[in-house]
C-alpha atoms as a PDB file:
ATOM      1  CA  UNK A   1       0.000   0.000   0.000  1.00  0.00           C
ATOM      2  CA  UNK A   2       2.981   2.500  -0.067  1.00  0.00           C
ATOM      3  CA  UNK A   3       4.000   1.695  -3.490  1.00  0.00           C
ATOM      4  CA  UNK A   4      -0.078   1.805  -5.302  1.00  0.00           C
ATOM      5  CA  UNK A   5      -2.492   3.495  -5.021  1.00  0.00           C
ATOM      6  CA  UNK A   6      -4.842   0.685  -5.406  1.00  0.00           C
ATOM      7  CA  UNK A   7      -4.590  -2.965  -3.655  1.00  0.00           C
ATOM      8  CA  UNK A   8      -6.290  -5.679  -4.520  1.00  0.00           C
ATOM      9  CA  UNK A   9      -7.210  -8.774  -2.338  1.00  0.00           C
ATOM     10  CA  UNK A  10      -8.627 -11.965  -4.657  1.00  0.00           C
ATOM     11  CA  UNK A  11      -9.401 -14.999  -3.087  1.00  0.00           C
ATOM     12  CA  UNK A  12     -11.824 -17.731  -2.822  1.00  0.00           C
ATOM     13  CA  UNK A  13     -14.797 -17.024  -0.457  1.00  0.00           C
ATOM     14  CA  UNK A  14     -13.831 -17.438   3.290  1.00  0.00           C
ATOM     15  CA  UNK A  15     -10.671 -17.545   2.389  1.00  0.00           C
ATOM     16  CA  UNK A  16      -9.541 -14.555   4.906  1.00  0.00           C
ATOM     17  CA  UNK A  17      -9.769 -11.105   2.413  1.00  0.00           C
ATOM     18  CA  UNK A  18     -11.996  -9.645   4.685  1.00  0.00           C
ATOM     19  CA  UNK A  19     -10.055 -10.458   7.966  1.00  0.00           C
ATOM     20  CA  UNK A  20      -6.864  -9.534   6.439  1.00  0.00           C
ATOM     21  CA  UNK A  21      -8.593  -5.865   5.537  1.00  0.00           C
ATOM     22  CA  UNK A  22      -9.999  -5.573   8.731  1.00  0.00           C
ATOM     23  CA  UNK A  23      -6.658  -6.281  10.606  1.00  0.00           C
ATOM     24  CA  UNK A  24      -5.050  -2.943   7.904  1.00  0.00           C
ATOM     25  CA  UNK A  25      -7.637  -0.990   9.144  1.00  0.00           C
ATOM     26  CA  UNK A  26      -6.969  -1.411  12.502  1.00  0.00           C
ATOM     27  CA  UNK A  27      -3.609  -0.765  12.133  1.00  0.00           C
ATOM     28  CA  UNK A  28      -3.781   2.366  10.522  1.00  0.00           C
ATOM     29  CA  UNK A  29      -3.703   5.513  12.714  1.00  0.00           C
ATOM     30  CA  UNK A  30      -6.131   7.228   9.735  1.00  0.00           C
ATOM     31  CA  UNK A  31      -9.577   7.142   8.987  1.00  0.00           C
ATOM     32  CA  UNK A  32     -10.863   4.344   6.976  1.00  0.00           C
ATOM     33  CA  UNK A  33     -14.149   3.840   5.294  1.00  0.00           C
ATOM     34  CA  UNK A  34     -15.307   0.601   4.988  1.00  0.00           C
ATOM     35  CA  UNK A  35     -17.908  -0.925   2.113  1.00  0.00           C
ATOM     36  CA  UNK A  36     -19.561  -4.182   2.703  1.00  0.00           C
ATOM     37  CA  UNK A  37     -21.117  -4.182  -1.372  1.00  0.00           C
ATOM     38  CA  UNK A  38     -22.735  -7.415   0.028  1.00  0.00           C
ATOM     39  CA  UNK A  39     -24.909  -4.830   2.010  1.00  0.00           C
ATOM     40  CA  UNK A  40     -27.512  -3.106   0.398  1.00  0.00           C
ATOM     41  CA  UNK A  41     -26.783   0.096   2.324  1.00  0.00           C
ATOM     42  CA  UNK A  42     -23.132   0.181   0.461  1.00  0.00           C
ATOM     43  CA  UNK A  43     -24.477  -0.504  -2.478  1.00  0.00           C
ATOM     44  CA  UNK A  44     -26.806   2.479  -2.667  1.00  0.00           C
ATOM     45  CA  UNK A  45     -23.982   4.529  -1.542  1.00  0.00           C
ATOM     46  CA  UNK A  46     -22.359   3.737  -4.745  1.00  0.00           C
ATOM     47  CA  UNK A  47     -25.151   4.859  -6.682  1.00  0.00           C
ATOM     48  CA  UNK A  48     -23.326   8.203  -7.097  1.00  0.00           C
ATOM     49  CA  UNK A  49     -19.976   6.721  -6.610  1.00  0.00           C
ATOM     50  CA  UNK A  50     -18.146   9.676  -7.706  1.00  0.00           C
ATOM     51  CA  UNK A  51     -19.765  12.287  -5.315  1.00  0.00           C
ATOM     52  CA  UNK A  52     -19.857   9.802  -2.270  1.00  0.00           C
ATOM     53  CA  UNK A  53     -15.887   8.981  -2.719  1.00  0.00           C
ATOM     54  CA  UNK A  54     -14.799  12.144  -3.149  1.00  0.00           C
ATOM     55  CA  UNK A  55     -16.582  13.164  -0.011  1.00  0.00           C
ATOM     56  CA  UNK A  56     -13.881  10.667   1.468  1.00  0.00           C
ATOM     57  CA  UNK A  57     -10.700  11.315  -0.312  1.00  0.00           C
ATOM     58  CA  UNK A  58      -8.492  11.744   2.525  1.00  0.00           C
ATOM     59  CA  UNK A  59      -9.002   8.021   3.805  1.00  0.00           C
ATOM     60  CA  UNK A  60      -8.119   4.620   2.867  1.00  0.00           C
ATOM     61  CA  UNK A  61     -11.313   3.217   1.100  1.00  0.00           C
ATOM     62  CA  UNK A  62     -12.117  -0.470   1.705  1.00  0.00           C
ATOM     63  CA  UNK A  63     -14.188  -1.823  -1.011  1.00  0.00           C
ATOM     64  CA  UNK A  64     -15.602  -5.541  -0.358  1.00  0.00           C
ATOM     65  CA  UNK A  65     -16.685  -7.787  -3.104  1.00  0.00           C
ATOM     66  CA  UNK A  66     -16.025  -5.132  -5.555  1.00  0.00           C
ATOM     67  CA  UNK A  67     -17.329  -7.686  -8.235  1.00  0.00           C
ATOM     68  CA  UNK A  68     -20.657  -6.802  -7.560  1.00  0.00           C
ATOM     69  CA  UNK A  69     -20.336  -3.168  -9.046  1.00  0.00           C
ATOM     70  CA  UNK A  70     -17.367  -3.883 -11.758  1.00  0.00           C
ATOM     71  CA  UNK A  71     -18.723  -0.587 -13.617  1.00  0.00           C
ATOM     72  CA  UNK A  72     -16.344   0.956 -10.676  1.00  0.00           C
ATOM     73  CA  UNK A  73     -13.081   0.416 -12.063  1.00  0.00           C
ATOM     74  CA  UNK A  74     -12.755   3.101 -14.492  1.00  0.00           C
ATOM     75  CA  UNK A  75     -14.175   5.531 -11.642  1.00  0.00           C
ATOM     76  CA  UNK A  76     -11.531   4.340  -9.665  1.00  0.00           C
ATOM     77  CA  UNK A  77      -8.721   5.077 -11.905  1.00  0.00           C
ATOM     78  CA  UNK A  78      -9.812   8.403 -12.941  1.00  0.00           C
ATOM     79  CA  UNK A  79     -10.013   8.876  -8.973  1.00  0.00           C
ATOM     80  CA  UNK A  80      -6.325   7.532  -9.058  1.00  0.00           C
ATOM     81  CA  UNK A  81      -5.596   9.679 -11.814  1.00  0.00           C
ATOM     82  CA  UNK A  82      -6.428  13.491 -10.372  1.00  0.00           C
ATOM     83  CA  UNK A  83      -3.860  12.527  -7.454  1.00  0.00           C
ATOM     84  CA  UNK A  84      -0.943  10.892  -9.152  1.00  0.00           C
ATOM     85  CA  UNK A  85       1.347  10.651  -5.658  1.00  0.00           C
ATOM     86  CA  UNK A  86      -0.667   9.467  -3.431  1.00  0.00           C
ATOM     87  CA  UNK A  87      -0.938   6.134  -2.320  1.00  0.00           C
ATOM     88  CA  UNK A  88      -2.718   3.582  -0.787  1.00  0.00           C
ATOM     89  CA  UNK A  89      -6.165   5.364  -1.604  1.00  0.00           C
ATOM     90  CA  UNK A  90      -8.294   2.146  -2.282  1.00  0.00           C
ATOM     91  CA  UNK A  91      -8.082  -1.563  -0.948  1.00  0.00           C
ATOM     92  CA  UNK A  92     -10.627  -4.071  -3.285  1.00  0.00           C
ATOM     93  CA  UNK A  93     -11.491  -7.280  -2.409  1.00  0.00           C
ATOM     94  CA  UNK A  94     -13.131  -9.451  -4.539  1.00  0.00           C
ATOM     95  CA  UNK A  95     -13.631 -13.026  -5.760  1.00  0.00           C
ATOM     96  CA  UNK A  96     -10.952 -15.018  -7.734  1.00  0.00           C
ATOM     97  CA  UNK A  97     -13.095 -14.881 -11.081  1.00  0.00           C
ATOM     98  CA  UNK A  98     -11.551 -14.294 -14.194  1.00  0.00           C
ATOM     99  CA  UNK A  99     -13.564 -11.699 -15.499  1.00  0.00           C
ATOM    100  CA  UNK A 100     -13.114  -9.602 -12.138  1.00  0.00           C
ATOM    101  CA  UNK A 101      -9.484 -10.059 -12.241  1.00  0.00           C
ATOM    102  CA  UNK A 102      -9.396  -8.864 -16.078  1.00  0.00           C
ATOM    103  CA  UNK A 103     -11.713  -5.942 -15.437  1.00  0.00           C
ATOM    104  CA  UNK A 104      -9.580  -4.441 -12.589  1.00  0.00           C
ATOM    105  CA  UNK A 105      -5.985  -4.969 -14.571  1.00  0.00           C
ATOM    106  CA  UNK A 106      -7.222  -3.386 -17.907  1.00  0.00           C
ATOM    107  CA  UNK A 107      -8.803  -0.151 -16.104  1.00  0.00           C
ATOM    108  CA  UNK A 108      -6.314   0.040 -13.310  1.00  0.00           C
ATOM    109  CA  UNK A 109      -3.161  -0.620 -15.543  1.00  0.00           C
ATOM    110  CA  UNK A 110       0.227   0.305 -13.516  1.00  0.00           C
ATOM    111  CA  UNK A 111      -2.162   1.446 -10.724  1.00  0.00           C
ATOM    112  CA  UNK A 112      -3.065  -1.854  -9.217  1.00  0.00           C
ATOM    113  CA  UNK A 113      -1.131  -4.192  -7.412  1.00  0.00           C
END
């Protein structure tokens, strides 16, 4: 999370993504906001993902099982984009599938680890 500005987590379900995100959070002396996308109250959040994130740009955003709002990805690298130093802005977790993993490489290119 120092070197990207965007982490992802892919893994099998139960396999420990959330856990592992939690256990960041808590370790950070920051803010962090935290989206369940499992939850419907996330998910309307996201409705007007641009507005609602850039109310929280000065925190690490957690984003949990990103793959059910792929159309995200390109929001999140023109969010990347407008602050080219910073890092660490967005953890994603997600689902090993194929598609996700394709989705978040081609719009996230070089900004994704």
């Amino acid at each position: 999370m120092k070197s990207f500005p965007v982490v992802g987590i892919v893994g099998s379900r139960q396999s420990g993504k959330t856990t592992l995100a939690k256990m960041i959070s808590s370790a950070r002396k920051a803010q962090v906001l935290y989206l369940d996308l499992e939850r419907p109250s996330d998910l309307v959040k996201l409705d007007e993902a641009e507005i609602f994130l850039e109310r929280f740009e000065d925190r690490l955003t957690i984003i949990d099982e990103i793959q059910r709002k792929p159309e995200l990805f390109p929001l999140l690298r023109a969010i990347v984009d407008q602050s080219p130093g910073r890092r660490g802005r967005f953890l994603i977790l997600g689902s090993t599938s194929p598609s996700l993993i394709r989705q978040a490489s081609e719009s996230l290119a070089g900004r994704i680890v």
